[in-house]
PDB file of N, CA and C in Angstrom:
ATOM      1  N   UNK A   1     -20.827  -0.287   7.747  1.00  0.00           N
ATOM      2  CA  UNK A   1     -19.946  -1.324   7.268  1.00  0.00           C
ATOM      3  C   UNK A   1     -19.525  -1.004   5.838  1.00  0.00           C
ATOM      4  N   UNK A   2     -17.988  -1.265   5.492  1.00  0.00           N
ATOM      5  CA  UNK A   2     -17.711  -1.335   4.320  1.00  0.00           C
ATOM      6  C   UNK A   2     -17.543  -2.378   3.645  1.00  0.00           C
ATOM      7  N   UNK A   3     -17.471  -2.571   2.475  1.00  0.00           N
ATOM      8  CA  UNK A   3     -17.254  -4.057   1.395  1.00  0.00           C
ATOM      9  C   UNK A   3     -15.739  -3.057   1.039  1.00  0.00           C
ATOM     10  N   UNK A   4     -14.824  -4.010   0.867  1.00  0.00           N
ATOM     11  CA  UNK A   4     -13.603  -3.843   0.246  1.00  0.00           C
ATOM     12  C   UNK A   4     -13.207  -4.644  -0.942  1.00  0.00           C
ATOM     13  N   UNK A   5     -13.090  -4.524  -1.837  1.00  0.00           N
ATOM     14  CA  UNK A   5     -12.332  -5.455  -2.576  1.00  0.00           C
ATOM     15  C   UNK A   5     -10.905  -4.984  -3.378  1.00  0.00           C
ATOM     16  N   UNK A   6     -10.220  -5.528  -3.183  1.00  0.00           N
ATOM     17  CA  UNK A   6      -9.096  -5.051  -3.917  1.00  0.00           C
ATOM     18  C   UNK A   6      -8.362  -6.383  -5.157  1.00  0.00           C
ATOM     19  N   UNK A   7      -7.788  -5.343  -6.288  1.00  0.00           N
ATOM     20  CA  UNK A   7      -7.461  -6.719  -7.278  1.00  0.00           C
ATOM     21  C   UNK A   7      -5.683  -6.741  -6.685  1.00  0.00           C
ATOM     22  N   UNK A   8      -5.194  -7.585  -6.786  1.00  0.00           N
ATOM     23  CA  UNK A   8      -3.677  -7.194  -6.722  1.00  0.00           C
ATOM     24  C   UNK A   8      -2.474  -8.503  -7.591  1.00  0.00           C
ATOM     25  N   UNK A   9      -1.740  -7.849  -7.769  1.00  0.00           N
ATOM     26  CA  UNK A   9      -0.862  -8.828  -8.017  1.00  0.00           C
ATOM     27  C   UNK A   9      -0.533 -10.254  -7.210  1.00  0.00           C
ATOM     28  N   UNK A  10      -0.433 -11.269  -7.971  1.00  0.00           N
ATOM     29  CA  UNK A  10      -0.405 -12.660  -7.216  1.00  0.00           C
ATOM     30  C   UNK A  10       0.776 -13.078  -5.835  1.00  0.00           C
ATOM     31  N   UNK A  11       2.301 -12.586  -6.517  1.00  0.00           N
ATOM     32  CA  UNK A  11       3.038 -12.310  -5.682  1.00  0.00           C
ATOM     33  C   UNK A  11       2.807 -11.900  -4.655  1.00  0.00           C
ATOM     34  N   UNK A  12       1.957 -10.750  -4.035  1.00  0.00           N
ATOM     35  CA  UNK A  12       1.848  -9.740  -2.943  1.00  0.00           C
ATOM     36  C   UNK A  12       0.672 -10.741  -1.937  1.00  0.00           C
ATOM     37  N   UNK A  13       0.397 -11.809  -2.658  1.00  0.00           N
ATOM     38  CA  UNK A  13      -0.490 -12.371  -1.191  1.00  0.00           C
ATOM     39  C   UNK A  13      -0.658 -12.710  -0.013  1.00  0.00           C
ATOM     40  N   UNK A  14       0.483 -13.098  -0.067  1.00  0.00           N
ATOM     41  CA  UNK A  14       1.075 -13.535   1.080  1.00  0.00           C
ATOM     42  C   UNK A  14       1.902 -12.003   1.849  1.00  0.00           C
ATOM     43  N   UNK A  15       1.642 -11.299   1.602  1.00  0.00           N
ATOM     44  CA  UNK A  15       2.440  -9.574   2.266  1.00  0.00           C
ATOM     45  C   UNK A  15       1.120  -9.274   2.815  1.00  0.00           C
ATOM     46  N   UNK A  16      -0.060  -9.469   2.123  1.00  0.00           N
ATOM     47  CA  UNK A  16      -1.099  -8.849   2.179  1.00  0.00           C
ATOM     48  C   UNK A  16      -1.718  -9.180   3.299  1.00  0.00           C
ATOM     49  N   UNK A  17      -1.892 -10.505   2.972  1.00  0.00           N
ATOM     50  CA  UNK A  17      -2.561 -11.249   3.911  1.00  0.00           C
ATOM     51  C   UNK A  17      -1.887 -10.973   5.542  1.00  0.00           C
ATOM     52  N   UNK A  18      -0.888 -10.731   5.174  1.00  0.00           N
ATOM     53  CA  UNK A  18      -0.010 -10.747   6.478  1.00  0.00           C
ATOM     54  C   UNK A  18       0.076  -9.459   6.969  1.00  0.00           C
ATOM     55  N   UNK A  19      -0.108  -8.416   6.167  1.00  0.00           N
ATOM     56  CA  UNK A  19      -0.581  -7.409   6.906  1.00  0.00           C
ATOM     57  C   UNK A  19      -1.945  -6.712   7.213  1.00  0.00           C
ATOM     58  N   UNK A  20      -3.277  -7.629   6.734  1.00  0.00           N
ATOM     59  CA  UNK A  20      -4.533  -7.134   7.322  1.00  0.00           C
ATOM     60  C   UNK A  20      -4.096  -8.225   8.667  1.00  0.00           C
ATOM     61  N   UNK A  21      -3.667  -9.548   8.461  1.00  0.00           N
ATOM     62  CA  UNK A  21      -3.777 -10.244  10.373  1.00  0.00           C
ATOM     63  C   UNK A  21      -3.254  -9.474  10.993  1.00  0.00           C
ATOM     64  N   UNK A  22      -1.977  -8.514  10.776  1.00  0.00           N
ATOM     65  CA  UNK A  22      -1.408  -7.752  11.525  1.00  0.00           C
ATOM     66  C   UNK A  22      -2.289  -6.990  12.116  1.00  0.00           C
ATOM     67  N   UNK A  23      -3.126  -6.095  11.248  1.00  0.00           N
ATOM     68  CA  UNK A  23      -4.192  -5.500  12.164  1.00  0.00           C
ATOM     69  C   UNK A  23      -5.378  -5.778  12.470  1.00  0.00           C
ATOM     70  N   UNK A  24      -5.624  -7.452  12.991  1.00  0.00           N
ATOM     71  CA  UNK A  24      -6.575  -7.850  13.287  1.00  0.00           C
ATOM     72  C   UNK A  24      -7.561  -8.139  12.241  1.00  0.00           C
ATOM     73  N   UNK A  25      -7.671  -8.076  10.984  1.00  0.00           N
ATOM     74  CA  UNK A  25      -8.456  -8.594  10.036  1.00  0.00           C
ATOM     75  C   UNK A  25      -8.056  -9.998   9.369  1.00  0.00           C
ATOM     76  N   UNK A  26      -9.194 -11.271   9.737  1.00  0.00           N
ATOM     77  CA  UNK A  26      -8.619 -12.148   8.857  1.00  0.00           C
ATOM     78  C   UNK A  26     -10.121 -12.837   8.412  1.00  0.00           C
ATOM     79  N   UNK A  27     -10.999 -12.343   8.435  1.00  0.00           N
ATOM     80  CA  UNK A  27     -12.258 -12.866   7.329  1.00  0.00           C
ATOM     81  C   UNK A  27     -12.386 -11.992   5.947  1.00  0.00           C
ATOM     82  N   UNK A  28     -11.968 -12.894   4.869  1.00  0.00           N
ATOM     83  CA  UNK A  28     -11.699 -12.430   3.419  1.00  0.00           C
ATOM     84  C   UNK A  28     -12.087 -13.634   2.251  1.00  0.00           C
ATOM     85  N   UNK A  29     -12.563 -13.135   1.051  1.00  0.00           N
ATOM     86  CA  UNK A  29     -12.614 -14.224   0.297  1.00  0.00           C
ATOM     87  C   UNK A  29     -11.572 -13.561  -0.849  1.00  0.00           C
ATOM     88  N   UNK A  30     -11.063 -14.908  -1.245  1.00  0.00           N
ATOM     89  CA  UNK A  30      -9.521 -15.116  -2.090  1.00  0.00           C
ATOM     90  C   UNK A  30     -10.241 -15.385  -3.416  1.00  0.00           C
ATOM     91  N   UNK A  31     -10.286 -14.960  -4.476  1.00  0.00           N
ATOM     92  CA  UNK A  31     -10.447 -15.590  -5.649  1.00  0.00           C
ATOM     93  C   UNK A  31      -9.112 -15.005  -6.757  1.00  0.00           C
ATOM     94  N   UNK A  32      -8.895 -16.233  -7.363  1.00  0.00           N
ATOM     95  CA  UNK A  32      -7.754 -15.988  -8.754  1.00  0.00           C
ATOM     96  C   UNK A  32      -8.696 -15.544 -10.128  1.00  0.00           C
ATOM     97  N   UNK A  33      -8.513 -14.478 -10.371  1.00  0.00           N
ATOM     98  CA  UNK A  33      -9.143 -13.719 -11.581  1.00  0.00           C
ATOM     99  C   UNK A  33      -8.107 -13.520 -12.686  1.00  0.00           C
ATOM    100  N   UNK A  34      -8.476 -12.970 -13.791  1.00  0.00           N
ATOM    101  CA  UNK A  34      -7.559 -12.061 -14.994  1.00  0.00           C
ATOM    102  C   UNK A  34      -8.390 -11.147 -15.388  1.00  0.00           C
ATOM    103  N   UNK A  35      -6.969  -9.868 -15.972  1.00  0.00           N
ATOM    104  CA  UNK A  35      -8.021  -9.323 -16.312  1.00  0.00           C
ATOM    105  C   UNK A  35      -6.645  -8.237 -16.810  1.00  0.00           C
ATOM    106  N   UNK A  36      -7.116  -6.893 -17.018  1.00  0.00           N
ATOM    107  CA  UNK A  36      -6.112  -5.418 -17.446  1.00  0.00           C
ATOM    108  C   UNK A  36      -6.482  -4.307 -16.862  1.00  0.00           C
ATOM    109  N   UNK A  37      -5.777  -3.319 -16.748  1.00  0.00           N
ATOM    110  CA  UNK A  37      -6.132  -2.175 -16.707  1.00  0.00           C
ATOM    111  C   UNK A  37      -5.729  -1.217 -18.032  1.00  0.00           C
ATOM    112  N   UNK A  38      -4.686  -0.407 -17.646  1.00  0.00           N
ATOM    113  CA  UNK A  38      -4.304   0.353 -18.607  1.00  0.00           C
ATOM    114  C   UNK A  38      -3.403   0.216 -19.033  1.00  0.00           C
ATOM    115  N   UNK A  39      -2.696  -0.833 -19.028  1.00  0.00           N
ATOM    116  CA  UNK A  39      -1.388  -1.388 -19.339  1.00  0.00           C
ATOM    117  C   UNK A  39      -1.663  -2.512 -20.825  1.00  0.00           C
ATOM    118  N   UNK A  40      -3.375  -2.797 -20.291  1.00  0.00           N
ATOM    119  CA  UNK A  40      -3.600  -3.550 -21.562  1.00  0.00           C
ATOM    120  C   UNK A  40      -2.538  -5.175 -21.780  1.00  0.00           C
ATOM    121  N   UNK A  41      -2.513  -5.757 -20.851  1.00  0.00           N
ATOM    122  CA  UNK A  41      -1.230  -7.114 -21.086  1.00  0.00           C
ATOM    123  C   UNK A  41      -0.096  -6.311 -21.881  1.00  0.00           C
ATOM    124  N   UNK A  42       0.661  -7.384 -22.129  1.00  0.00           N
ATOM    125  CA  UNK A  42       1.689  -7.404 -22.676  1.00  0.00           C
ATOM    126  C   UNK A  42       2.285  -8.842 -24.207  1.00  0.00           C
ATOM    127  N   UNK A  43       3.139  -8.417 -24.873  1.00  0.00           N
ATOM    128  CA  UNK A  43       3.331  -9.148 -25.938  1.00  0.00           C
ATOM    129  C   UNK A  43       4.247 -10.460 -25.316  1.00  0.00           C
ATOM    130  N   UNK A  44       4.331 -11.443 -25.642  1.00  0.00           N
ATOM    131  CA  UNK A  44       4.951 -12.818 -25.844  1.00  0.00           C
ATOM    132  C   UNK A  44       5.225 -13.297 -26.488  1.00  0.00           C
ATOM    133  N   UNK A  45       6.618 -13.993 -26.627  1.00  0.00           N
ATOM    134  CA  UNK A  45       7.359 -14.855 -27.748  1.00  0.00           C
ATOM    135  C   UNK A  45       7.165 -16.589 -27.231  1.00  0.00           C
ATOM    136  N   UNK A  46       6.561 -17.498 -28.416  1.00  0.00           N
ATOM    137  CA  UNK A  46       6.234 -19.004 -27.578  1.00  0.00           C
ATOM    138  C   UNK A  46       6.937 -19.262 -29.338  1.00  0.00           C
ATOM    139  N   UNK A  47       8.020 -20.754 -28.748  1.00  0.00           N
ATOM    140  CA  UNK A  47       8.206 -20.972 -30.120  1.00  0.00           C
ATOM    141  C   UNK A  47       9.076 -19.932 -31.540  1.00  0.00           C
ATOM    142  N   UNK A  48       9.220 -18.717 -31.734  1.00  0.00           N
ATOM    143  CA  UNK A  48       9.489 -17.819 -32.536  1.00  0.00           C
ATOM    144  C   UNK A  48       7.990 -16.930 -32.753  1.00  0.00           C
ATOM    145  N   UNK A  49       7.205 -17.625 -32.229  1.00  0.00           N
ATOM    146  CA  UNK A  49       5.537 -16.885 -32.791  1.00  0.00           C
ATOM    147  C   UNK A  49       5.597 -15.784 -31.095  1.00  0.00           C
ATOM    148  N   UNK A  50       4.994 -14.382 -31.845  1.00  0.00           N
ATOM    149  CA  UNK A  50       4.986 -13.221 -30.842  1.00  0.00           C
ATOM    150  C   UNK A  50       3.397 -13.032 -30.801  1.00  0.00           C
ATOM    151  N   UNK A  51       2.595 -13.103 -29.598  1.00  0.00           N
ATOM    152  CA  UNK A  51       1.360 -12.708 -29.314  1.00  0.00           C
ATOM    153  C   UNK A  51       1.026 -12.540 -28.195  1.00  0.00           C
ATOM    154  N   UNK A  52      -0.038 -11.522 -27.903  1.00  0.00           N
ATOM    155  CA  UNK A  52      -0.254 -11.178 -26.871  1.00  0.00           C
ATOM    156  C   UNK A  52      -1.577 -11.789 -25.649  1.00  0.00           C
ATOM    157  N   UNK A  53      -0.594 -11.235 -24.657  1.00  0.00           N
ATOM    158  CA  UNK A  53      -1.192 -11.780 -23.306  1.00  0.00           C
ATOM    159  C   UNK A  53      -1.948 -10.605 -22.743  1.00  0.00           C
ATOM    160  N   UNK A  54      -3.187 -10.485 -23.301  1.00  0.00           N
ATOM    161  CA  UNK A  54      -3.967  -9.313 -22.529  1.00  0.00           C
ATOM    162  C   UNK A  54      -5.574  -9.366 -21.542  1.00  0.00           C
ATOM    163  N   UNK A  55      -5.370 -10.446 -20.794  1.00  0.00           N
ATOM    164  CA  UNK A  55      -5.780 -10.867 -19.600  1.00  0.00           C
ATOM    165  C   UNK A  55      -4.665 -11.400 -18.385  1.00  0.00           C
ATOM    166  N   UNK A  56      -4.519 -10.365 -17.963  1.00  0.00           N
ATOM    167  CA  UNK A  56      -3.213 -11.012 -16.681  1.00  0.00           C
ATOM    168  C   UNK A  56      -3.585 -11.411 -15.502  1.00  0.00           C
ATOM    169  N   UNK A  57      -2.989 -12.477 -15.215  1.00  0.00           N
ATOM    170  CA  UNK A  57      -3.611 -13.139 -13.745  1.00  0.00           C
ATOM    171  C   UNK A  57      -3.141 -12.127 -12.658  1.00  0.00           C
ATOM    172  N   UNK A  58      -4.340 -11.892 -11.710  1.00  0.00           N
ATOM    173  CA  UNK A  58      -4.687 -11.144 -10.506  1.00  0.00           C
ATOM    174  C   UNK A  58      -4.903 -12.078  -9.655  1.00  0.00           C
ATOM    175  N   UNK A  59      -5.179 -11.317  -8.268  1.00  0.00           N
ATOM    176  CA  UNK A  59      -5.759 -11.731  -7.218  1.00  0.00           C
ATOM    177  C   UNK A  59      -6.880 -10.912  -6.756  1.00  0.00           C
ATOM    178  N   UNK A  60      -8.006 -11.498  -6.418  1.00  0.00           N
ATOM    179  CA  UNK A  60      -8.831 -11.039  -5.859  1.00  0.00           C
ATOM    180  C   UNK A  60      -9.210 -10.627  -4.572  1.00  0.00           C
ATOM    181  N   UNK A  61      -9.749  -9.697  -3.648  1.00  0.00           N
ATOM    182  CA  UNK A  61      -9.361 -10.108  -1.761  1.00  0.00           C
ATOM    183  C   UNK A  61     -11.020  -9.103  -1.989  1.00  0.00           C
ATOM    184  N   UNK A  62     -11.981  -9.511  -1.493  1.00  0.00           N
ATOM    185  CA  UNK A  62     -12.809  -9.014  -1.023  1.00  0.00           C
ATOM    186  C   UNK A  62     -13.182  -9.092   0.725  1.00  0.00           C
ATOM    187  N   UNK A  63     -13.501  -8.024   1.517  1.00  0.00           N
ATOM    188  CA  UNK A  63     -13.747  -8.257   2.976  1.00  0.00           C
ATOM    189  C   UNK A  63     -14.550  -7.115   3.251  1.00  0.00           C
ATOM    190  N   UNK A  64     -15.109  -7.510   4.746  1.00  0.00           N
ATOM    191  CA  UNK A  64     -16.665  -6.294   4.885  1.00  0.00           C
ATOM    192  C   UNK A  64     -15.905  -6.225   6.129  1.00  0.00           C
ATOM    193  N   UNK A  65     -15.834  -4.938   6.259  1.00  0.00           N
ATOM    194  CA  UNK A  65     -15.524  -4.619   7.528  1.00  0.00           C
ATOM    195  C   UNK A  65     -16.060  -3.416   8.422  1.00  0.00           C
ATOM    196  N   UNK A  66     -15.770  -3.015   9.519  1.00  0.00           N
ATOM    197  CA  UNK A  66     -16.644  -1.748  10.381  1.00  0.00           C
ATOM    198  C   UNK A  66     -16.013  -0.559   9.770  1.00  0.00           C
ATOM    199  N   UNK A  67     -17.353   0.201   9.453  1.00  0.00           N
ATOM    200  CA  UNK A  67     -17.041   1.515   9.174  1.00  0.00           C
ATOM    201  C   UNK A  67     -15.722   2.391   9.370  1.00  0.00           C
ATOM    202  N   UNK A  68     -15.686   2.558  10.873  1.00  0.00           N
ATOM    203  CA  UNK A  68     -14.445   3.027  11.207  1.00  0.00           C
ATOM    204  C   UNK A  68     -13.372   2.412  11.133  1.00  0.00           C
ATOM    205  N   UNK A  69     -13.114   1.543  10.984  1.00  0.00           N
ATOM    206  CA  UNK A  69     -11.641   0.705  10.408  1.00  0.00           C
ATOM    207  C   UNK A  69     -11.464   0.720   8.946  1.00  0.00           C
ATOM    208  N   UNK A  70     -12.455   0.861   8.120  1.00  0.00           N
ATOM    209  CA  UNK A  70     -12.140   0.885   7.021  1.00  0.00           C
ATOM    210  C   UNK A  70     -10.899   1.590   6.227  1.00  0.00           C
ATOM    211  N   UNK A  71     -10.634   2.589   7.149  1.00  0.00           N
ATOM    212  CA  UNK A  71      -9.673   3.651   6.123  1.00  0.00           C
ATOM    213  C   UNK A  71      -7.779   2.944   6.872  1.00  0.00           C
ATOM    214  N   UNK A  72      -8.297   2.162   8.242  1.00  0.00           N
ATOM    215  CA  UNK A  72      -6.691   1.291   8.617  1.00  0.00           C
ATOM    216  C   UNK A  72      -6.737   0.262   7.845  1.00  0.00           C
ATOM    217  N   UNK A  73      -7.693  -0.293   7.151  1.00  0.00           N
ATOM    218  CA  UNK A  73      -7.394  -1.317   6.304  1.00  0.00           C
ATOM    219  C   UNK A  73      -7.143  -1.064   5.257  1.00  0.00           C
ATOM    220  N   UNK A  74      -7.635  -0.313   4.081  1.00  0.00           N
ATOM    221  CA  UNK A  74      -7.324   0.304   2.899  1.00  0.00           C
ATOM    222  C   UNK A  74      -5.690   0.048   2.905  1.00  0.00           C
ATOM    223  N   UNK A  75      -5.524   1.448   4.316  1.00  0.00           N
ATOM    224  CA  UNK A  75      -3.655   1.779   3.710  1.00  0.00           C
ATOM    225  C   UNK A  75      -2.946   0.318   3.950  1.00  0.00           C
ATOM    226  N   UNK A  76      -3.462  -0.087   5.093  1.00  0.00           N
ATOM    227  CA  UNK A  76      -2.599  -1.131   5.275  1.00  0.00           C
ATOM    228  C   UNK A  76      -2.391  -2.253   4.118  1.00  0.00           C
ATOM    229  N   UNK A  77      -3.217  -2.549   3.551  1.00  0.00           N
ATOM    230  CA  UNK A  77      -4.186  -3.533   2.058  1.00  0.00           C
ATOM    231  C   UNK A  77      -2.526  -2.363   1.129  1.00  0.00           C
ATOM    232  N   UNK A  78      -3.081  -1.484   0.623  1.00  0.00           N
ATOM    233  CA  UNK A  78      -2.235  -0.318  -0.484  1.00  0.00           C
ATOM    234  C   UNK A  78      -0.697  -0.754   0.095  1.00  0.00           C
ATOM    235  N   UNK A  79      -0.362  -0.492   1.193  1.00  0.00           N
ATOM    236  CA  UNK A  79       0.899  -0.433   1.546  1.00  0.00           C
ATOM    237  C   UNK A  79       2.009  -2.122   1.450  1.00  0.00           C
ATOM    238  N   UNK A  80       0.885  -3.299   1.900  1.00  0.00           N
ATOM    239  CA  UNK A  80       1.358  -4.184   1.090  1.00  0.00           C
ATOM    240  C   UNK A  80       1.308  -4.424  -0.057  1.00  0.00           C
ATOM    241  N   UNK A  81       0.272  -4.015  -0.638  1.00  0.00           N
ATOM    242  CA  UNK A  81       0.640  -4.505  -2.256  1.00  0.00           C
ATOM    243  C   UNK A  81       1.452  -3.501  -3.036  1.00  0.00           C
ATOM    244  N   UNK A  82       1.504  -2.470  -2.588  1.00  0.00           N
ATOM    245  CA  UNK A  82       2.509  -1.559  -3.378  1.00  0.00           C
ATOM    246  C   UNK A  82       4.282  -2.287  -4.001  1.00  0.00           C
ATOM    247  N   UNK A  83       3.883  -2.076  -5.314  1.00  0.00           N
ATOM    248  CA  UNK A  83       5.467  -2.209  -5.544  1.00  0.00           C
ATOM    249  C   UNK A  83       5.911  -1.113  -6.641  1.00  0.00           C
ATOM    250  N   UNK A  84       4.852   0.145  -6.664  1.00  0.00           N
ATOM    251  CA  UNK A  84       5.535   1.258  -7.910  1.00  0.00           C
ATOM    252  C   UNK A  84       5.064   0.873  -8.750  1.00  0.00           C
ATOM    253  N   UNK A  85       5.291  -0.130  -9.294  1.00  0.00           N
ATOM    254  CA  UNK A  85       5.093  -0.341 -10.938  1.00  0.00           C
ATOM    255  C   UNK A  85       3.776  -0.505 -11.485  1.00  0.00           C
ATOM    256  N   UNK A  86       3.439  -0.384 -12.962  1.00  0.00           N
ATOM    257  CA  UNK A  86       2.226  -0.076 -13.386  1.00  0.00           C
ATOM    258  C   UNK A  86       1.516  -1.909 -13.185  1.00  0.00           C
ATOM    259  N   UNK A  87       0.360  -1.547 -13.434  1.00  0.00           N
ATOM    260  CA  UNK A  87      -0.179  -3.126 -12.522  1.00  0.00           C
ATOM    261  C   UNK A  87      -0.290  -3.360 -11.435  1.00  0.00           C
ATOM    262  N   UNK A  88       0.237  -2.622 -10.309  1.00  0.00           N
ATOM    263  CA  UNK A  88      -0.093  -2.754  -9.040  1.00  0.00           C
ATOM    264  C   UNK A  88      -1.488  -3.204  -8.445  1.00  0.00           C
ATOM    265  N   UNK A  89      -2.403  -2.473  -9.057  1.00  0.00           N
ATOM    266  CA  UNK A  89      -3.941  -3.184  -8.957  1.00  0.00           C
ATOM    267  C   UNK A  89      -4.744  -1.365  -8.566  1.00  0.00           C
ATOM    268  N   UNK A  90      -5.897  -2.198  -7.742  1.00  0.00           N
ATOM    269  CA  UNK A  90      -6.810  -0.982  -7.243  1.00  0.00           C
ATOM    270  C   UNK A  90      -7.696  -1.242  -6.354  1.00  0.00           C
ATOM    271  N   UNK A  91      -8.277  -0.572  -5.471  1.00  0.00           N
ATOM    272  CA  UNK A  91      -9.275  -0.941  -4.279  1.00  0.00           C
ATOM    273  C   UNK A  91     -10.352   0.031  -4.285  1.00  0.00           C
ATOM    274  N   UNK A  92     -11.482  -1.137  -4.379  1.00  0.00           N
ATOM    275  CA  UNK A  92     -12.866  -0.324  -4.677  1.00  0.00           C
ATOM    276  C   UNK A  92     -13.744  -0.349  -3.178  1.00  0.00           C
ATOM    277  N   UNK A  93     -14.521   0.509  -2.751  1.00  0.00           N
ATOM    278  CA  UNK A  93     -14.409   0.775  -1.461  1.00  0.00           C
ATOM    279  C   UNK A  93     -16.634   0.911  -1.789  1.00  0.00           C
ATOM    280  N   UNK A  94     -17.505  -0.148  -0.974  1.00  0.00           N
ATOM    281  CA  UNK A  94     -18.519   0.239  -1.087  1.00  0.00           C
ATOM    282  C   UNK A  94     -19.429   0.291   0.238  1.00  0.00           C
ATOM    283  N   UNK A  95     -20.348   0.531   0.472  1.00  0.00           N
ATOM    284  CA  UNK A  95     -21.145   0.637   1.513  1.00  0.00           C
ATOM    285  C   UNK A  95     -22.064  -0.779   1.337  1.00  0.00           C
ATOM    286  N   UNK A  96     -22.069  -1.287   3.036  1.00  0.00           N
ATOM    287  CA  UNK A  96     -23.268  -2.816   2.946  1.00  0.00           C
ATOM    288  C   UNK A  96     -23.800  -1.916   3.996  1.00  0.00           C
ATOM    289  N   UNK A  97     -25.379  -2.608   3.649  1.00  0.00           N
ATOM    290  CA  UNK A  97     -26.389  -2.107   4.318  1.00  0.00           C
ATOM    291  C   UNK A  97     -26.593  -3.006   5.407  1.00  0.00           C
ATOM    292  N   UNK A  98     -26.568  -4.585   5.253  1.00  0.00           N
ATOM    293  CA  UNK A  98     -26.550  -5.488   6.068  1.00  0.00           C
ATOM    294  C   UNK A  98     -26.158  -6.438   6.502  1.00  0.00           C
ATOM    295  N   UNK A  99     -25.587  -7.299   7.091  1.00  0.00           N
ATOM    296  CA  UNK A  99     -25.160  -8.298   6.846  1.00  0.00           C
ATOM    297  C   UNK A  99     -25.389  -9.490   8.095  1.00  0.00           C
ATOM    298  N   UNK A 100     -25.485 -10.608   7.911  1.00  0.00           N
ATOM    299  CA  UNK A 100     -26.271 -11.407   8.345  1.00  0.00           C
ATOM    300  C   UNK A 100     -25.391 -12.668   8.365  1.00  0.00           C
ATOM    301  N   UNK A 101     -25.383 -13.232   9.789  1.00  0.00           N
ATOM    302  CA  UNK A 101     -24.594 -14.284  10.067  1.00  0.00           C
ATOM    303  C   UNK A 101     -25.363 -15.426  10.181  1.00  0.00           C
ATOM    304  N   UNK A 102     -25.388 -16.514   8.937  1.00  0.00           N
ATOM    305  CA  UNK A 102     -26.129 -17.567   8.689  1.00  0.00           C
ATOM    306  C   UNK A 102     -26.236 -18.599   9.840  1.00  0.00           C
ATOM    307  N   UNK A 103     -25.068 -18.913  10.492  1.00  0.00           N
ATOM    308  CA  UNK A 103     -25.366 -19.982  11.809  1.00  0.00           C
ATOM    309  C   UNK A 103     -25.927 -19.835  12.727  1.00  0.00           C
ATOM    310  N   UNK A 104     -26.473 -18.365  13.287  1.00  0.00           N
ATOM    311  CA  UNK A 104     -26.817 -18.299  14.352  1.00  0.00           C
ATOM    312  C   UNK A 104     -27.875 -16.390  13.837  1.00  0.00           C
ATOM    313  N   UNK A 105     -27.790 -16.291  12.964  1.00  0.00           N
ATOM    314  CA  UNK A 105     -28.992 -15.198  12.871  1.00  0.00           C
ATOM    315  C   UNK A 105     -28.079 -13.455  13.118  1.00  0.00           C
ATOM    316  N   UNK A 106     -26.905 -13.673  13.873  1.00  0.00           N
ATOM    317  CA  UNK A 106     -26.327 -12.353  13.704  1.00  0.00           C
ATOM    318  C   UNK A 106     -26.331 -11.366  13.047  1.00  0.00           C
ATOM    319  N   UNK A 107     -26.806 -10.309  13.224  1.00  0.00           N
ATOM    320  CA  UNK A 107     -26.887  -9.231  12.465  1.00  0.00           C
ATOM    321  C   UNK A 107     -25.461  -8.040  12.674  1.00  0.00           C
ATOM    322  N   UNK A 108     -25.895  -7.288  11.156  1.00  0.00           N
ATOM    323  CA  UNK A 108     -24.617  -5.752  11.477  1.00  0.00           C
ATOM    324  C   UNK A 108     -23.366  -6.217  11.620  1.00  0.00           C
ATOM    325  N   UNK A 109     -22.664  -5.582  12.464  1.00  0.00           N
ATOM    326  CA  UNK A 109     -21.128  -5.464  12.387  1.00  0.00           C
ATOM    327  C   UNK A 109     -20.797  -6.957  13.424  1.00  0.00           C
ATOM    328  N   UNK A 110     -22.001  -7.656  13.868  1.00  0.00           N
ATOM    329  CA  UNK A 110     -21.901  -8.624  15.168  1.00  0.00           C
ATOM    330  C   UNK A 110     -21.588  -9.767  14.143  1.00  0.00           C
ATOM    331  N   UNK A 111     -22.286  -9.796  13.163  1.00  0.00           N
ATOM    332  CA  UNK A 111     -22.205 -10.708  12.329  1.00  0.00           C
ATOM    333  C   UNK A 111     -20.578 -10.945  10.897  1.00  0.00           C
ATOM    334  N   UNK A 112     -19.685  -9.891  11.000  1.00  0.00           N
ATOM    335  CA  UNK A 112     -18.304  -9.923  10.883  1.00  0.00           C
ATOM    336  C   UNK A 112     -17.850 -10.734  11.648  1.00  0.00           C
TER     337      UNK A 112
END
């Protein structure tokens, strides 16, 4: 089993989302984060006063999924959120050892 998480732009959620159901994935947790990469935010004018915005709101998508699907979800995950431009985000890709379905005791990939 893999853990996925990917950060992405807020806009793209609804692309996203719509293309892991496409391929059969729809257990995910959503969280709204901030944060930078290498872009470091950007400057802002409020009022005549210029300062910067260097925590930018993201999206969060974490999901555990079977080994062998992992690499159709990635592109599919990359291919919606892609829009070129810097900020696009990134997807961190880890190994679960177990996982365990609280209502009924399920174990492994049964428990996805």
């Amino acid at each position: 089993m893999k853990k996925i998480d990917a950060i992405i732009q807020p806009f793209k959620l609804d692309e996203v989302k719509a293309a892991l159901m496409a391929i059969g994935i729809d257990g995910m947790t959503i969280s709204e984060v901030r944060g930078h990469g290498r872009q470091k935010g950007h400057k802002e004018a409020y009022r005549g006063q210029e300062y910067n915005i260097d925590l930018l709101p993201k999206i969060k998508l974490e999901m555990v999924v079977p080994g062998q699907r992992s690499e159709e979800v990635i592109e599919a995950l990359a291919r919606a959120a892609q829009t070129g431009k810097i900020g696009d985000g990134k997807i961190f890709i880890s190994d679960v050892s177990e996982a365990v379905r609280i209502r009924n005791g399920d174990r492994g990939e049964a428990a996805l």
